[in-house]
Protein backbone atom coordinates (compact mmCIF):
# COMPACT_ATOMS: atom_id res chain seq x y z
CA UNK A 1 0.00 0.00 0.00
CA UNK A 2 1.36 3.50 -0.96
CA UNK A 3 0.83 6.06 2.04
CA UNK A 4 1.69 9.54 1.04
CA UNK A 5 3.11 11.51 4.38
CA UNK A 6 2.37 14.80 4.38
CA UNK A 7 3.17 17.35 6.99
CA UNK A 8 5.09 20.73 7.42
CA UNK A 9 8.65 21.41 5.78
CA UNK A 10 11.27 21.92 8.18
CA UNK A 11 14.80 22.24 7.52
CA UNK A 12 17.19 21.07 9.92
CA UNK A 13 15.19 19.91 12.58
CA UNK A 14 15.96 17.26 14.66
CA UNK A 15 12.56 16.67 16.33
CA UNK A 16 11.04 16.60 12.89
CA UNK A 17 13.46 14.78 11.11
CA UNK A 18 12.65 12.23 13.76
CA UNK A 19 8.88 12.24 13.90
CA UNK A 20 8.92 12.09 9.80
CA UNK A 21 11.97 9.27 9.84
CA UNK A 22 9.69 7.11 12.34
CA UNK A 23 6.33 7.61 10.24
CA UNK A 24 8.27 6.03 6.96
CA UNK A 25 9.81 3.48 8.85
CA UNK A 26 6.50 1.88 10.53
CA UNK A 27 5.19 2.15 7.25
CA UNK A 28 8.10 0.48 5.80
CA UNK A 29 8.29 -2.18 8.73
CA UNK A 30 4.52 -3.10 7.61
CA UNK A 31 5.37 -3.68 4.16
CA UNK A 32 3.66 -0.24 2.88
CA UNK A 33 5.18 2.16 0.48
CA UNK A 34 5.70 5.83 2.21
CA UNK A 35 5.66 8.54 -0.36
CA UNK A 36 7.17 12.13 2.04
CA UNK A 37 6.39 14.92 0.23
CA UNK A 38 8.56 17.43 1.11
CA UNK A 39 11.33 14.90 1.09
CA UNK A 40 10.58 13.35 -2.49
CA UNK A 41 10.19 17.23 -3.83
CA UNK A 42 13.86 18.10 -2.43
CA UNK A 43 14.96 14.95 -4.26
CA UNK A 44 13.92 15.88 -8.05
CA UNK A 45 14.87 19.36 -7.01
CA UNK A 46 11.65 20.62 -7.40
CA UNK A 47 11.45 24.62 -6.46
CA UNK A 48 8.26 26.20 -7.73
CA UNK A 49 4.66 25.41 -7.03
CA UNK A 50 3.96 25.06 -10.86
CA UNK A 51 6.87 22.27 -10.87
CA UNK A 52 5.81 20.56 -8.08
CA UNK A 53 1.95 20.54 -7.28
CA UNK A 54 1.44 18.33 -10.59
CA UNK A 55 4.14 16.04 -9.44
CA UNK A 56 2.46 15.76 -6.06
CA UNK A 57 -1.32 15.89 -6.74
CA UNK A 58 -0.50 12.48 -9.02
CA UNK A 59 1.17 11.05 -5.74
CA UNK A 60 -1.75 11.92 -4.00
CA UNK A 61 -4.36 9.99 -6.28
CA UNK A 62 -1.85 6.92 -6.67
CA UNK A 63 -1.88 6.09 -3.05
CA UNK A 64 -4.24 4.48 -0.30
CA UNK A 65 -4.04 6.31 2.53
CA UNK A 66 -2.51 9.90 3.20
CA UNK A 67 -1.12 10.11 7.07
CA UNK A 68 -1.18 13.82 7.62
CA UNK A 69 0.93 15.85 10.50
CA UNK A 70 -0.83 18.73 11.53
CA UNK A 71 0.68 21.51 13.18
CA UNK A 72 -0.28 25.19 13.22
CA UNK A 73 0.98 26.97 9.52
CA UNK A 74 0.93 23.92 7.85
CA UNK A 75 -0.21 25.15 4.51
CA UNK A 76 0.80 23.16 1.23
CA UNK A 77 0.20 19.88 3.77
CA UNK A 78 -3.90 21.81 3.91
CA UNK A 79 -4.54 21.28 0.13
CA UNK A 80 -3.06 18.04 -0.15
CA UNK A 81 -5.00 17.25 2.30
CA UNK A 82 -7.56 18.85 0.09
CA UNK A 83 -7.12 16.50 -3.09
CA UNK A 84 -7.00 13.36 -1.11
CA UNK A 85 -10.71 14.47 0.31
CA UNK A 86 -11.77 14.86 -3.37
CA UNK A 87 -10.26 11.99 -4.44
CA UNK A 88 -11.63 9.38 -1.90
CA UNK A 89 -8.47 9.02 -0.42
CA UNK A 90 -8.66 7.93 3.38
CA UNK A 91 -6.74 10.62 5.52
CA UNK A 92 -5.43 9.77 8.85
CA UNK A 93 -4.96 13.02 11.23
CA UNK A 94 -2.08 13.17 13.71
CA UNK A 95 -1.49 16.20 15.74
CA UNK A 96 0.19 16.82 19.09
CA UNK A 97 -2.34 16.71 22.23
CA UNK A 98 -2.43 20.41 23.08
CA UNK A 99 -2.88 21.53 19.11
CA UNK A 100 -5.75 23.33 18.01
CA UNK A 101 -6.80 21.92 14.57
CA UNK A 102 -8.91 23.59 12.14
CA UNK A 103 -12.98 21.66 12.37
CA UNK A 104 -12.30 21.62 8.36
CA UNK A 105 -9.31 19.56 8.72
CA UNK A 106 -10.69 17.41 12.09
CA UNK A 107 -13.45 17.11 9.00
CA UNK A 108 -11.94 15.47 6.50
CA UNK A 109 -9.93 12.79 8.67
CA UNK A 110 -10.98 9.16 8.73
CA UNK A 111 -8.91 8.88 11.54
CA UNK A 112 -7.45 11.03 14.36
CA UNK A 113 -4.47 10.27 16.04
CA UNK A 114 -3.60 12.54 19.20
CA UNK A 115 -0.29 11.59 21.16
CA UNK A 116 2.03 13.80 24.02
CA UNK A 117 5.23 11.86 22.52
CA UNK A 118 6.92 9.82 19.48
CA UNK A 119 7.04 6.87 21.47
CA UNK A 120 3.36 6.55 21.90
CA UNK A 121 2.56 8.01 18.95
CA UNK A 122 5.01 5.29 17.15
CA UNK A 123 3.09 2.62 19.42
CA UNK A 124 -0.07 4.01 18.26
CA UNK A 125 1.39 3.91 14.30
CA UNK A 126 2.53 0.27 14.39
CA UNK A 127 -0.88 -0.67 15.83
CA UNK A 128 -3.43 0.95 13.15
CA UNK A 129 -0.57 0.07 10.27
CA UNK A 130 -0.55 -3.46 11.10
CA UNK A 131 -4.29 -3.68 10.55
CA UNK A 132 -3.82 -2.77 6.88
């Protein structure tokens, strides 16, 4: 199963680098295909919107299941999230325990996945992606 991971571009961050490295791995460790957007746009050097919102939106409609990290100015991650709703495309919502998050974005989630740290959260993860 292709899961596209979509959540806010940081660079040199080592609490995101881990959260993002520990999503693709439990998808990986489950035998499912994790597509990072932000990481697979870096990689064909993508720079402008025009270049790379037609390289993601077919991403998007070629996978299962988009796992979505919301955190407050995630934008780009907002209309992803946007053409997986249109498309059918079963989003799963995580977000920290104290985060606001938009009711349009609580709206369009399948599933919502709260957690106060990685190692719950990657608990959590390995749980729901086993089932798959």
């Amino acid at each position: 199963m292709k899961i596209f991971i979509t959540l806010k571009y940081k660079i040199d961050n080592q609490n995101h680098n881990k959260l993002t490295n520990m999503i693709e791995n439990q998808c990986k460790k489950h035998n499912h295909i994790p597509f990072t957007a932000y990481r697979e746009i870096d990689k064909k050097g993508l720079t402008s919107s025009k270049e790379w919102m037609p390289f993601v939106k077919e991403h998007i409609q070629t996978s299962n299941l988009m796992i979505l990290v919301y955190e407050k100015g995630l934008q780009g991650g907002l209309v992803e999230e946007g053409i997986a709703y249109a498309n059918g495309i079963n989003i799963w919502l995580i977000h920290q325990k104290d985060e606001k998050v938009s009711r349009s974005v609580l709206g369009c989630a399948n599933k919502i996945i709260c957690y106060s740290n990685l190692s719950n959260l990657e608990k959590e993860l390995s749980i729901l992606l086993s089932k798959i």
